[in-house]
PDB file of N, CA and C in Angstrom:
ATOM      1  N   UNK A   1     -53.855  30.131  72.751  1.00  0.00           N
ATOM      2  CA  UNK A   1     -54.434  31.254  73.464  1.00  0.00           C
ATOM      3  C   UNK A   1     -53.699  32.562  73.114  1.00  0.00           C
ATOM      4  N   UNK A   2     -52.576  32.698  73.147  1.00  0.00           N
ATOM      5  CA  UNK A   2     -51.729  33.578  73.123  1.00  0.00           C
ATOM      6  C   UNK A   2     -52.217  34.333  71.734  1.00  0.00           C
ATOM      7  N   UNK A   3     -52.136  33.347  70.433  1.00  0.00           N
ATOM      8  CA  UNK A   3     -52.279  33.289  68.771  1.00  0.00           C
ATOM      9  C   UNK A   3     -53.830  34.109  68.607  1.00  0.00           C
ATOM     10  N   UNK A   4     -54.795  33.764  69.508  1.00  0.00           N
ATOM     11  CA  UNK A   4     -55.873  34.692  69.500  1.00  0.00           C
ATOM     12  C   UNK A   4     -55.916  36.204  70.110  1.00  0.00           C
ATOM     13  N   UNK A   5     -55.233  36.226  71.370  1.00  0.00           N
ATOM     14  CA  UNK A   5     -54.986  37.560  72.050  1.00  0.00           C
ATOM     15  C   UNK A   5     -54.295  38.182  70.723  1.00  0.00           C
ATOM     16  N   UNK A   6     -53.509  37.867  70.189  1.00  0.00           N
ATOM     17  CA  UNK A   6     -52.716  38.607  69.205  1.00  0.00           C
ATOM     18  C   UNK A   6     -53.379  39.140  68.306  1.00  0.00           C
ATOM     19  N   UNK A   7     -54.692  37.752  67.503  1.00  0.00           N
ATOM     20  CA  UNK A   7     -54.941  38.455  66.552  1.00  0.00           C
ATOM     21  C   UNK A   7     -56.391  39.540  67.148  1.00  0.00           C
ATOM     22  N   UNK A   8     -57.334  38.983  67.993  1.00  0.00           N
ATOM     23  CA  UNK A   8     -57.912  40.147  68.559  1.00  0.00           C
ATOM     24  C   UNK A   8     -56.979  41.756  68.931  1.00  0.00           C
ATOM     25  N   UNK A   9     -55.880  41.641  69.505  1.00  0.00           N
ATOM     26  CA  UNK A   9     -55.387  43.025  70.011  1.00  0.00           C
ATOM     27  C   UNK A   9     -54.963  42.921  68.040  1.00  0.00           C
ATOM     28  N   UNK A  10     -54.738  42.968  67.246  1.00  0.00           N
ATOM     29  CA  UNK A  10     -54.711  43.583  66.171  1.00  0.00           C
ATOM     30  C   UNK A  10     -56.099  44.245  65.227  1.00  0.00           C
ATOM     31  N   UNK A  11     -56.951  42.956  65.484  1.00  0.00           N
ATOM     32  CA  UNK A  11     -58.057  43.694  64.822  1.00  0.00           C
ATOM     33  C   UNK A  11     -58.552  45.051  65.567  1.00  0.00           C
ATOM     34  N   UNK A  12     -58.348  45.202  67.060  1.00  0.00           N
ATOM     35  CA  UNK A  12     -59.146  45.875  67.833  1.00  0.00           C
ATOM     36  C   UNK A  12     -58.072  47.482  67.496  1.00  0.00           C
ATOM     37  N   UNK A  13     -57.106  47.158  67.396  1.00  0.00           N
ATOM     38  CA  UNK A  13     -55.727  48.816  67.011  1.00  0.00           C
ATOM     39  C   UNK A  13     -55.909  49.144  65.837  1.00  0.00           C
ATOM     40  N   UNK A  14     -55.725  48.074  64.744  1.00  0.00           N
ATOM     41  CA  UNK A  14     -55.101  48.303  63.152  1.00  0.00           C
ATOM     42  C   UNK A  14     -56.403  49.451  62.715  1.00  0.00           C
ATOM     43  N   UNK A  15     -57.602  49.341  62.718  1.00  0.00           N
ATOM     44  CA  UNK A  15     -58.697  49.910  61.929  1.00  0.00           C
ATOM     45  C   UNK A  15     -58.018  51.540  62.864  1.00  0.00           C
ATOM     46  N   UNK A  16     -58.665  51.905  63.931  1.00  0.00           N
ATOM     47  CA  UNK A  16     -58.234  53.063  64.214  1.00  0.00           C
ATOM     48  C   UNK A  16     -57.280  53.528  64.087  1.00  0.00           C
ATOM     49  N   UNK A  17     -55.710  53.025  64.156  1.00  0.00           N
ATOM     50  CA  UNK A  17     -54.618  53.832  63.820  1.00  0.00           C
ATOM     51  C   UNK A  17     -54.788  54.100  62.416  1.00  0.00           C
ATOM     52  N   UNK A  18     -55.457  53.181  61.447  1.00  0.00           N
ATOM     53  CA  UNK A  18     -55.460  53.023  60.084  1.00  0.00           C
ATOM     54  C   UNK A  18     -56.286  54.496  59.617  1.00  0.00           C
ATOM     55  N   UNK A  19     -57.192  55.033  60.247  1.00  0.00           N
ATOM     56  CA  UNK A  19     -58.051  55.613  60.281  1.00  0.00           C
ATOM     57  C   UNK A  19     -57.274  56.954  60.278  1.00  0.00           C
ATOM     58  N   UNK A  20     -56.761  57.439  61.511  1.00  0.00           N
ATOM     59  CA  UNK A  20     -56.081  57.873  61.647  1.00  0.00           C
ATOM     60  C   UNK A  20     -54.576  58.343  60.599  1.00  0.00           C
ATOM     61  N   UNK A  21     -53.945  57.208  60.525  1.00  0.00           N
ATOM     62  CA  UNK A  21     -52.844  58.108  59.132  1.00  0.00           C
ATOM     63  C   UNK A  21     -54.018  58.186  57.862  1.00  0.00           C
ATOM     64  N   UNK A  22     -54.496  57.530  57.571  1.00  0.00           N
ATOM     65  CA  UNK A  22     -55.646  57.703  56.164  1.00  0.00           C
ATOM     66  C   UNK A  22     -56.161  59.658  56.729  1.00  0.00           C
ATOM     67  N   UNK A  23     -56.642  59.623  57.608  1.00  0.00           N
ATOM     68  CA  UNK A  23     -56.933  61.253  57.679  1.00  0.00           C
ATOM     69  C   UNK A  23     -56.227  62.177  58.139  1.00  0.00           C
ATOM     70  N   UNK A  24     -54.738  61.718  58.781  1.00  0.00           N
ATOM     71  CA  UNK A  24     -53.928  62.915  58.636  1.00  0.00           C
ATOM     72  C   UNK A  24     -52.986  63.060  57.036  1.00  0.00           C
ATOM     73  N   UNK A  25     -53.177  62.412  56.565  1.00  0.00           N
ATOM     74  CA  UNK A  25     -52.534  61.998  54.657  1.00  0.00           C
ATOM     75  C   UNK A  25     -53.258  62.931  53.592  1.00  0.00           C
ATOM     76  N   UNK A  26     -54.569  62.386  54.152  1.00  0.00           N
ATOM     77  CA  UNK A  26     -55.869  63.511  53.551  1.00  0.00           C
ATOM     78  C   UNK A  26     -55.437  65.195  53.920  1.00  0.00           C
ATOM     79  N   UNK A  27     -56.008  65.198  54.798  1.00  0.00           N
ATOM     80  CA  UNK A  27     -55.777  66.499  55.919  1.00  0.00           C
ATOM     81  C   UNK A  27     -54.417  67.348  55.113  1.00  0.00           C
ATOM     82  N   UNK A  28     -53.147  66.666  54.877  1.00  0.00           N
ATOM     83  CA  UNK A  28     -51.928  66.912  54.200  1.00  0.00           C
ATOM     84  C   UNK A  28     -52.155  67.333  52.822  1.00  0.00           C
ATOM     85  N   UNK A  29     -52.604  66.501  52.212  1.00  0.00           N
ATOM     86  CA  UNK A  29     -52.856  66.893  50.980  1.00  0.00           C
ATOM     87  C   UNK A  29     -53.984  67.727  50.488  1.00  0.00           C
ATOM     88  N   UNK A  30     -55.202  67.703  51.064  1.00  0.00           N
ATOM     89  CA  UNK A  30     -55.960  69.055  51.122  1.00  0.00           C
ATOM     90  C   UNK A  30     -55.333  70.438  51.515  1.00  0.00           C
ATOM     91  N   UNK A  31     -54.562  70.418  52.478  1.00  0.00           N
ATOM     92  CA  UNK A  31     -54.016  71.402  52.711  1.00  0.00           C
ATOM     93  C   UNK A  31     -52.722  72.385  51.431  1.00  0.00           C
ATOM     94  N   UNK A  32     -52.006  71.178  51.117  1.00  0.00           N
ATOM     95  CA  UNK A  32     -51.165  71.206  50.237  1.00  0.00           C
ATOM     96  C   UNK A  32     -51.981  71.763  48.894  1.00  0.00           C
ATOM     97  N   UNK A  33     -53.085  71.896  48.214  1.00  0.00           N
ATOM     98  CA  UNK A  33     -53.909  71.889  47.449  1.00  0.00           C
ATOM     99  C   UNK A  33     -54.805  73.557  47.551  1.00  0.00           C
ATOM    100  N   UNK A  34     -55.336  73.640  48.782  1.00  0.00           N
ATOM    101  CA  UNK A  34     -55.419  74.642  48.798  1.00  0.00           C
ATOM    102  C   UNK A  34     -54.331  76.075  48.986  1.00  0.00           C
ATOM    103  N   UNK A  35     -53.234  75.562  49.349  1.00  0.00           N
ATOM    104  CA  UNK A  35     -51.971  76.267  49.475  1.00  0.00           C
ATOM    105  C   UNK A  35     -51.780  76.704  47.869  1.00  0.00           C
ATOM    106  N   UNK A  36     -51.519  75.880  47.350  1.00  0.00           N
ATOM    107  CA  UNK A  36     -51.446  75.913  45.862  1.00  0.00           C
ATOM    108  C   UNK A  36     -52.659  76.919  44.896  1.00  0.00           C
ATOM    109  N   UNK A  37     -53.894  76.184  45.046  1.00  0.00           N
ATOM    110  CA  UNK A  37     -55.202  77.641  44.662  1.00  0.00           C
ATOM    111  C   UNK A  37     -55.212  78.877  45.056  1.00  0.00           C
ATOM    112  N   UNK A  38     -54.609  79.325  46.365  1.00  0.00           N
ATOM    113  CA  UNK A  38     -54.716  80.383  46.710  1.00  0.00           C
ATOM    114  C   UNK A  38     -53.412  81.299  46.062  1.00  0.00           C
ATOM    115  N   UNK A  39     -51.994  80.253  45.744  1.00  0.00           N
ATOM    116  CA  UNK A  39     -50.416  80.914  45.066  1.00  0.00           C
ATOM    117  C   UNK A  39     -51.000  81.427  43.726  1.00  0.00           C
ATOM    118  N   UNK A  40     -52.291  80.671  43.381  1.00  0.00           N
ATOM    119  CA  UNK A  40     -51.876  80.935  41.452  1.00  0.00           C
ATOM    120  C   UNK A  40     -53.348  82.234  42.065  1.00  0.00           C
ATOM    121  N   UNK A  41     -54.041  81.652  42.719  1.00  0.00           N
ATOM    122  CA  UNK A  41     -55.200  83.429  42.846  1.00  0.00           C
ATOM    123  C   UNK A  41     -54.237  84.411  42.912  1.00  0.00           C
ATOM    124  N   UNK A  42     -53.123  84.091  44.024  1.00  0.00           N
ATOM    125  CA  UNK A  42     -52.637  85.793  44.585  1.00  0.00           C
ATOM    126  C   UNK A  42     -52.031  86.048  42.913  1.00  0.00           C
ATOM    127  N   UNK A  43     -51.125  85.179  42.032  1.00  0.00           N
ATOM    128  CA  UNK A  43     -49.984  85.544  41.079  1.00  0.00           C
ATOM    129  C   UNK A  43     -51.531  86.190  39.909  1.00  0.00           C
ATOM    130  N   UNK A  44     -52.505  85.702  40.001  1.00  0.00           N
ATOM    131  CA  UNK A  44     -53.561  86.129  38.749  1.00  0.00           C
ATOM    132  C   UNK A  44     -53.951  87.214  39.125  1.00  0.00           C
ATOM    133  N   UNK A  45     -54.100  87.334  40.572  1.00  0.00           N
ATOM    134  CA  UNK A  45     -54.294  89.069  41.022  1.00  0.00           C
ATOM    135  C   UNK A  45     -53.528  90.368  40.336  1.00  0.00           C
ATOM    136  N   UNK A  46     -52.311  89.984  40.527  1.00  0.00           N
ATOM    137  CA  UNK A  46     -50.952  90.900  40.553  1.00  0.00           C
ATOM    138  C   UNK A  46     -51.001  91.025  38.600  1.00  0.00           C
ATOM    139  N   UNK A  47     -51.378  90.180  37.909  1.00  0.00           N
ATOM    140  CA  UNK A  47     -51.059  90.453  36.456  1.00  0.00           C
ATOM    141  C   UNK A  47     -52.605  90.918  35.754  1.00  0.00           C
ATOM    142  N   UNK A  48     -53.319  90.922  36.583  1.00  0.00           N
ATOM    143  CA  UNK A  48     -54.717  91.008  36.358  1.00  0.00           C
ATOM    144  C   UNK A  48     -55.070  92.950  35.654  1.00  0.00           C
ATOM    145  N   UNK A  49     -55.356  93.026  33.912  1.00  0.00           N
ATOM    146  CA  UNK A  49     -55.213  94.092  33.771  1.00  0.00           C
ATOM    147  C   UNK A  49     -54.049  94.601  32.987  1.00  0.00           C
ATOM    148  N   UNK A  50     -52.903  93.558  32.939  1.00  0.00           N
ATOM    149  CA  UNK A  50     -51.563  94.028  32.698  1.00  0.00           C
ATOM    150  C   UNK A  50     -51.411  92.951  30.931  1.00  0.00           C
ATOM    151  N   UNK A  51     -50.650  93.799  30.011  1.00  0.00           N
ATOM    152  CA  UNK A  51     -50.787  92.793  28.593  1.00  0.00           C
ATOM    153  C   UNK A  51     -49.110  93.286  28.502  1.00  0.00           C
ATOM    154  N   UNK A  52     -48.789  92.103  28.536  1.00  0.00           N
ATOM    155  CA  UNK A  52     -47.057  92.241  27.573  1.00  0.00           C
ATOM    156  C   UNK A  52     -46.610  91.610  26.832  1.00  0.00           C
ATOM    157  N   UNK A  53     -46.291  92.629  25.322  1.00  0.00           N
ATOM    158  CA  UNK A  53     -45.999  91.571  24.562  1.00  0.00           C
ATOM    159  C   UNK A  53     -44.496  91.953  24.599  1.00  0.00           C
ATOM    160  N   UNK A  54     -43.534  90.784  24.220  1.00  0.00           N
ATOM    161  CA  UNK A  54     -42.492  90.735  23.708  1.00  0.00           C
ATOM    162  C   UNK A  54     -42.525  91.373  22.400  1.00  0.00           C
ATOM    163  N   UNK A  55     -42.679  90.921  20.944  1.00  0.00           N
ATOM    164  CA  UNK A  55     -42.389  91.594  19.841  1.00  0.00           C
ATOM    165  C   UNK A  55     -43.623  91.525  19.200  1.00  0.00           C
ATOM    166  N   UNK A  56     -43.686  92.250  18.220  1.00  0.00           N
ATOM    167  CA  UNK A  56     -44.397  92.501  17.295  1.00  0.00           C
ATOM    168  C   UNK A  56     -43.604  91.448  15.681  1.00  0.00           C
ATOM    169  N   UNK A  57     -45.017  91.117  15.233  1.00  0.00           N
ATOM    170  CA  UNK A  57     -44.609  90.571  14.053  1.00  0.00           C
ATOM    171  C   UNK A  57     -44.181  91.289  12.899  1.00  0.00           C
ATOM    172  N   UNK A  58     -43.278  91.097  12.128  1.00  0.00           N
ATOM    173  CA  UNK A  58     -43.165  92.166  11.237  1.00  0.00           C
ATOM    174  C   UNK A  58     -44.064  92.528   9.985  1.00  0.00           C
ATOM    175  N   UNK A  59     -44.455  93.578   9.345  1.00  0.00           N
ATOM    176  CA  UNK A  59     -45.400  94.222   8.773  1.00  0.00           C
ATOM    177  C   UNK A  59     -44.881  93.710   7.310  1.00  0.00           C
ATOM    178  N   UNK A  60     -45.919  93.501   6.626  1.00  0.00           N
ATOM    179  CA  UNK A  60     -45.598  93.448   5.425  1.00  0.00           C
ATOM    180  C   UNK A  60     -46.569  94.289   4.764  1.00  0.00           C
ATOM    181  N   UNK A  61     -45.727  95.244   4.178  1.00  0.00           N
ATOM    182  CA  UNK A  61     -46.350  96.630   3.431  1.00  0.00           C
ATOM    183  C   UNK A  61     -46.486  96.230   2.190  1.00  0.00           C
ATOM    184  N   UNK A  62     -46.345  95.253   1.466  1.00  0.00           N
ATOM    185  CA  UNK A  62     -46.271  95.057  -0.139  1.00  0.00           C
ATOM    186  C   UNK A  62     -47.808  94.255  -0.510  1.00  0.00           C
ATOM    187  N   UNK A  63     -48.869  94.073   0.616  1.00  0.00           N
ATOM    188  CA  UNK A  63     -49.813  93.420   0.269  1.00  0.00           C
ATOM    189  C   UNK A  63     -50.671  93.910  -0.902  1.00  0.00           C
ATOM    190  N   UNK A  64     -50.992  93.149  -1.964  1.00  0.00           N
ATOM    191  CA  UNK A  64     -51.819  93.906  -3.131  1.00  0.00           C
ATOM    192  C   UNK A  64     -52.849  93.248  -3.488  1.00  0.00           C
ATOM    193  N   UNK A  65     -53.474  92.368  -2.849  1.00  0.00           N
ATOM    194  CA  UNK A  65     -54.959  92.017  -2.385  1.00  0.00           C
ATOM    195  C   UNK A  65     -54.700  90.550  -2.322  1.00  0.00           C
ATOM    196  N   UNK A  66     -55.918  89.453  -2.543  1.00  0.00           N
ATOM    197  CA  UNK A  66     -55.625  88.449  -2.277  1.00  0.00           C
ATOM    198  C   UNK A  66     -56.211  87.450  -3.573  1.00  0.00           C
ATOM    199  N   UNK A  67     -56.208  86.786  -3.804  1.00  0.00           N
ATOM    200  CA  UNK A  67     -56.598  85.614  -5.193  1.00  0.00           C
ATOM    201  C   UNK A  67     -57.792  85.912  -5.617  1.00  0.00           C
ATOM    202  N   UNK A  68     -57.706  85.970  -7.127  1.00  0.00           N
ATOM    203  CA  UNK A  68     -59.493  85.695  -7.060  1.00  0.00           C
ATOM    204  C   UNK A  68     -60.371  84.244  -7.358  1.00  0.00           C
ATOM    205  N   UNK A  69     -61.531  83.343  -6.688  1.00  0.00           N
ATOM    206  CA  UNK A  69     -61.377  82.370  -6.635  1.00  0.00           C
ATOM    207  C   UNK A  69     -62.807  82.694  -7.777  1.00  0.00           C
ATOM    208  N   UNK A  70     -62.890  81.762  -8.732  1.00  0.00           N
ATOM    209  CA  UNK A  70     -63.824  81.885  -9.248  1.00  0.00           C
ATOM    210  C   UNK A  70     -64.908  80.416  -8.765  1.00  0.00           C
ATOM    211  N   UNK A  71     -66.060  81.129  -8.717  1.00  0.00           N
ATOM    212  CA  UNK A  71     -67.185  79.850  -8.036  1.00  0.00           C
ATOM    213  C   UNK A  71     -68.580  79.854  -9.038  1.00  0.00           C
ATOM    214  N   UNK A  72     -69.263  78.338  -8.679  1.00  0.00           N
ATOM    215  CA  UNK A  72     -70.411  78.628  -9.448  1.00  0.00           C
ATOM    216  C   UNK A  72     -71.567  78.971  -8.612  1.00  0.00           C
ATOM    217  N   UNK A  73     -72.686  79.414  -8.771  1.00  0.00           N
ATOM    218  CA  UNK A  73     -73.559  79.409  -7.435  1.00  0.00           C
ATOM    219  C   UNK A  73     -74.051  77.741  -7.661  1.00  0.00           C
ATOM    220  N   UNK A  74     -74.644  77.641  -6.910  1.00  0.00           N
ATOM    221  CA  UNK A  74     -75.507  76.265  -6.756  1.00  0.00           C
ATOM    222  C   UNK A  74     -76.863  76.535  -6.275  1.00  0.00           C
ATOM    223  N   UNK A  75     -77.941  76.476  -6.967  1.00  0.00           N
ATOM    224  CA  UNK A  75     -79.262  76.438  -6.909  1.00  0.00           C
ATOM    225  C   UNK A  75     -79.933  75.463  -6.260  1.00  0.00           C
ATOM    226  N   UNK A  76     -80.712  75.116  -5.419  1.00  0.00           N
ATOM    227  CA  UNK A  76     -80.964  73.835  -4.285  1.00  0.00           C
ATOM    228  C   UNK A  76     -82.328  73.647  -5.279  1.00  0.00           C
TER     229      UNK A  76
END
C-alpha cells in the first residue's frame, strides 16, 4: 500500500514541478539571448557611419603595365 501511495504522489508532483524548472530554464535563457541582441544592436548603433582604418598598404609607384597574354579567338 504504502509502495503505491509513493508511486502515485510521484507521478501526480514530478510532471508539474518538471514543467515548471523546464520553463523557468527557458524563460532564463530567452532572456539571456535577448540581452545579448539588444548589446551587439546598441555597439552597431554607436559605430554605425564610422570607417577606421589602421594602415594603408604601401604604394608601389614602379608599375609599368601588366603581361601581354596572347590568345586565339575561337569560332563556335
Amino acid at each position: 500500500m504504502k509502495f503505491i501511495f509513493t508511486l502515485i504522489l510521484i507521478f501526480v508532483l514530478v510532471p508539474p514541478l518538471l514543467r515548471l524548472v523546464i520553463r523557468l530554464f527557458l524563460s532564463n535563457q530567452v532572456s539571456k539571448a535577448q540581452r545579448q541582441v539588444h548589446e551587439q544592436q546598441r555597439a552597431a548603433q554607436r559605430h554605425e557611419g564610422r570607417i577606421n582604418v589602421d594602415r594603408t598598404p604601401p604604394r608601389k609607384d614602379d608599375f609599368k603595365g601588366g603581361d601581354y597574354v596572347d590568345y586565339e579567338e575561337v569560332k563556335d
